[in-house]
C-alpha atoms as a PDB file:
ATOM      1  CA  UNK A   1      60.892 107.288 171.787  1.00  0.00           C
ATOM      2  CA  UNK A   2      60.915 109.891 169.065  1.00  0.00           C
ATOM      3  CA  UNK A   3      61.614 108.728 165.543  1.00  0.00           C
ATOM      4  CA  UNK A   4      64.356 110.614 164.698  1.00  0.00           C
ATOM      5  CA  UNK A   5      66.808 108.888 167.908  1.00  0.00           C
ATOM      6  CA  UNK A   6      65.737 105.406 166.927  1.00  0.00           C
ATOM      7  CA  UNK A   7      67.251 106.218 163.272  1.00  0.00           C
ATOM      8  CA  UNK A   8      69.780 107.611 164.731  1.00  0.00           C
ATOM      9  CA  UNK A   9      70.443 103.872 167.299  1.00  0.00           C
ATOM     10  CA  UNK A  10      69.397 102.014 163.822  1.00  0.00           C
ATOM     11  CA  UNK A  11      71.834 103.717 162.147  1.00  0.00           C
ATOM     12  CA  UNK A  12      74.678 103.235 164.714  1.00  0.00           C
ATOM     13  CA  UNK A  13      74.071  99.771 165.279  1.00  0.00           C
ATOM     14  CA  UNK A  14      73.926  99.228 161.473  1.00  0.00           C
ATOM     15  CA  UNK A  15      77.425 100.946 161.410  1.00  0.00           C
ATOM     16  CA  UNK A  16      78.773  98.641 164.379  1.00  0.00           C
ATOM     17  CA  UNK A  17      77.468  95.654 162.573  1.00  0.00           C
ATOM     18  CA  UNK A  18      79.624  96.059 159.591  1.00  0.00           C
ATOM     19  CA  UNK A  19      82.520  97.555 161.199  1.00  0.00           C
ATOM     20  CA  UNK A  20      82.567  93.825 163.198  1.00  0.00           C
ATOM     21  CA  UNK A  21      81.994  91.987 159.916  1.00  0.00           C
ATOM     22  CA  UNK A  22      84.541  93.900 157.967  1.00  0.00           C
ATOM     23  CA  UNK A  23      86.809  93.349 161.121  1.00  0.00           C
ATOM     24  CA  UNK A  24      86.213  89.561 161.002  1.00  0.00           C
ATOM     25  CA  UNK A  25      86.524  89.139 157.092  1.00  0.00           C
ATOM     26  CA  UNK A  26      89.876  91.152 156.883  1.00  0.00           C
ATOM     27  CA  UNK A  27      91.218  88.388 159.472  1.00  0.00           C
ATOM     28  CA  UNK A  28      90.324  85.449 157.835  1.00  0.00           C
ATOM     29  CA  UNK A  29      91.777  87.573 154.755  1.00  0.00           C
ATOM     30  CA  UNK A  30      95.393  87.840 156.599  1.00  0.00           C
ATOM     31  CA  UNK A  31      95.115  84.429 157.974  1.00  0.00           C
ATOM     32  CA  UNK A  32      94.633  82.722 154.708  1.00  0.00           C
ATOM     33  CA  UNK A  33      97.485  85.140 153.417  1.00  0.00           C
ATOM     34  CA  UNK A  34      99.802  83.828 156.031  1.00  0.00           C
ATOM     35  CA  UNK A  35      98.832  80.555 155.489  1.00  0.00           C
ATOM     36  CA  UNK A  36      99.353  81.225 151.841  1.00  0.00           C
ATOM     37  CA  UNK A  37     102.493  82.517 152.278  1.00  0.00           C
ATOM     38  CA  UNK A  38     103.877  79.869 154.657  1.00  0.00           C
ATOM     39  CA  UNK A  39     103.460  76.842 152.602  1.00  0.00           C
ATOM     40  CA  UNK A  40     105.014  78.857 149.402  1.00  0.00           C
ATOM     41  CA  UNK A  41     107.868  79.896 151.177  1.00  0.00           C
ATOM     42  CA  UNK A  42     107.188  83.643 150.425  1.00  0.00           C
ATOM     43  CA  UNK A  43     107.287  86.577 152.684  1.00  0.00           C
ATOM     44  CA  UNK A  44     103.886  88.141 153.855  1.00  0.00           C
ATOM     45  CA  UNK A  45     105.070  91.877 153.817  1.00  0.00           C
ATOM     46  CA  UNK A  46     103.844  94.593 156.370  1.00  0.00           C
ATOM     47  CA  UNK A  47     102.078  91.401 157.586  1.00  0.00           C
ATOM     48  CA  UNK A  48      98.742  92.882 156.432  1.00  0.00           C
ATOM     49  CA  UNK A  49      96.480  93.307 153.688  1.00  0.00           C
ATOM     50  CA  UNK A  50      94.354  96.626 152.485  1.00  0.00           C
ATOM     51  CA  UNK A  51      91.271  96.973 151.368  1.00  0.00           C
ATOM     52  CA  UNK A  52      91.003  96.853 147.570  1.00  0.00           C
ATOM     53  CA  UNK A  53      87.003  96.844 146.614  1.00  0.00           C
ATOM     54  CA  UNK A  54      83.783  96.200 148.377  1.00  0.00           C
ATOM     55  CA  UNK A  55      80.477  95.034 146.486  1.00  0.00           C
ATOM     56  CA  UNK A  56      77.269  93.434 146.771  1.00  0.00           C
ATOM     57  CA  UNK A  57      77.524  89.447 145.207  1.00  0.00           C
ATOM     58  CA  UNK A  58      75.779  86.080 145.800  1.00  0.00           C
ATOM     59  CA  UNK A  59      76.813  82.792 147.387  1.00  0.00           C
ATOM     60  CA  UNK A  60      76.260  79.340 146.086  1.00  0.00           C
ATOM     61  CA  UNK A  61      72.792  79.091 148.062  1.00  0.00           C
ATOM     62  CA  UNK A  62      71.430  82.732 146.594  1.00  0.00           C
ATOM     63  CA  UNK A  63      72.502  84.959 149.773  1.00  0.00           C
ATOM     64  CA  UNK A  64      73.050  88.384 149.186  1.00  0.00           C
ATOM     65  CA  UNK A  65      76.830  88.817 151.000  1.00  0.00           C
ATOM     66  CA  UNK A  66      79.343  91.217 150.967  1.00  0.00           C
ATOM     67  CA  UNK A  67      82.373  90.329 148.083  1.00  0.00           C
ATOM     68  CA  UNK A  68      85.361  91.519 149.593  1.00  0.00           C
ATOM     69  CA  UNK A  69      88.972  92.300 147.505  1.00  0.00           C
ATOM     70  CA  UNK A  70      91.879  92.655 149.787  1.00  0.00           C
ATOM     71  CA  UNK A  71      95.739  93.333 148.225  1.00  0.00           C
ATOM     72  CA  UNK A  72      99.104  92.253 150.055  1.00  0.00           C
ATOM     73  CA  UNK A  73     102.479  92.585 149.088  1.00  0.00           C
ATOM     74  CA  UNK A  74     104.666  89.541 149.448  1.00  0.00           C
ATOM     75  CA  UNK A  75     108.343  88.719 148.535  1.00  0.00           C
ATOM     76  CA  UNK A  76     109.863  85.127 146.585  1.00  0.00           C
ATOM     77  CA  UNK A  77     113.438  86.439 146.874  1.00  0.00           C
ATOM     78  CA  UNK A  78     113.118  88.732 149.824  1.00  0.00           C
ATOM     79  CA  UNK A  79     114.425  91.437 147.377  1.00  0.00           C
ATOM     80  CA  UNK A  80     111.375  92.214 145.809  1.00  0.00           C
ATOM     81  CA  UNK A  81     107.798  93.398 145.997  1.00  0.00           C
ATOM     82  CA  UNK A  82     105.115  91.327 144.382  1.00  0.00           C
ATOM     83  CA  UNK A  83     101.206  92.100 144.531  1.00  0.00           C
ATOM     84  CA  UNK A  84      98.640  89.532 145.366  1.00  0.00           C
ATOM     85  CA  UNK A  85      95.252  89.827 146.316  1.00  0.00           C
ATOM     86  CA  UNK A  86      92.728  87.466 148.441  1.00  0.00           C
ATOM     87  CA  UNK A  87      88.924  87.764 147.627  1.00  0.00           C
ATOM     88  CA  UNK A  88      86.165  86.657 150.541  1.00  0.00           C
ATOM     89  CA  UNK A  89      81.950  85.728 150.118  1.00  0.00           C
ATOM     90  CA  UNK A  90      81.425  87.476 153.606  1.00  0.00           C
ATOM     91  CA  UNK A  91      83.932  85.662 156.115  1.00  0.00           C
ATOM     92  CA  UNK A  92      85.019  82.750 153.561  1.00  0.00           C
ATOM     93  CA  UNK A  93      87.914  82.948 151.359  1.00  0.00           C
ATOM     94  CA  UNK A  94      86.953  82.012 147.731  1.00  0.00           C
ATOM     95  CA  UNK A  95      90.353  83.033 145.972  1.00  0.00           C
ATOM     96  CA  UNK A  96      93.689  83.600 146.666  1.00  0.00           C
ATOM     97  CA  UNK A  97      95.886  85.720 143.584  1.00  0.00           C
ATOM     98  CA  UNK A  98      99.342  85.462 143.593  1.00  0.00           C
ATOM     99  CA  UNK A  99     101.172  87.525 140.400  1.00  0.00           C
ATOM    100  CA  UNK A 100     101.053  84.628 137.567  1.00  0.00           C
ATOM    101  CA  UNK A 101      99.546  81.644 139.669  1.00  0.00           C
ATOM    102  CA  UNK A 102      95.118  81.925 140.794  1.00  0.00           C
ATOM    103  CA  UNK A 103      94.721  79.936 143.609  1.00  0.00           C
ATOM    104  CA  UNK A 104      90.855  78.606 143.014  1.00  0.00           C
ATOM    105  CA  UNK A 105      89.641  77.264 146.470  1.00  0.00           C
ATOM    106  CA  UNK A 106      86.445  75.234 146.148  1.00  0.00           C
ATOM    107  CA  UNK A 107      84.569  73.702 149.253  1.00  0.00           C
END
């Protein structure tokens, strides 16, 4: 097989690799949200969250991972718009921002 197509099937299975892991990361982003949300008693709004920033950082055992920022809207009144944000080390949440309260979450 000539060099240039297995680039080219390296490349696209490099691309389908992180389009799975951003996939999986965003849901445990939204689930922890919801969760979040729930036992608060605030209101996740557009039931989402967006991507915010994307860099390179470290876990606790030296792994190079992916540090992931997502934002979400949510409501205390159900008049009102607040911003919050949830940060993930690859799939695992490591802190959940909520307007004037950081929620540290150690394991």
């Amino acid at each position: 097989m000539p060099t240039f197509e297995l680039s080219v099937i390296c490349l696209l299975a490099l691309v389908a690799w992180f389009w799975l892991d951003t996939l999986r990361a965003r849901e445990a982003g939204i689930a922890a949200t919801r969760a979040l949300c729930l036992g608060r008693g605030l209101q996740l709004l557009d039931d989402t969250v967006a991507s915010e920033s994307l860099r390179l950082a470290r876990d606790d055992d030296g792994k190079v991972r992916f540090r992931r920022v997502y934002a979400f809207e949510y409501s205390d009144t159900g008049d009102n718009r607040r911003h919050g944000s949830v940060t993930l080390l690859g799939s695992r949440v490591i802190m959940l921002d909520v307007t004037e309260r950081v929620l540290e979450l150690v394991k």
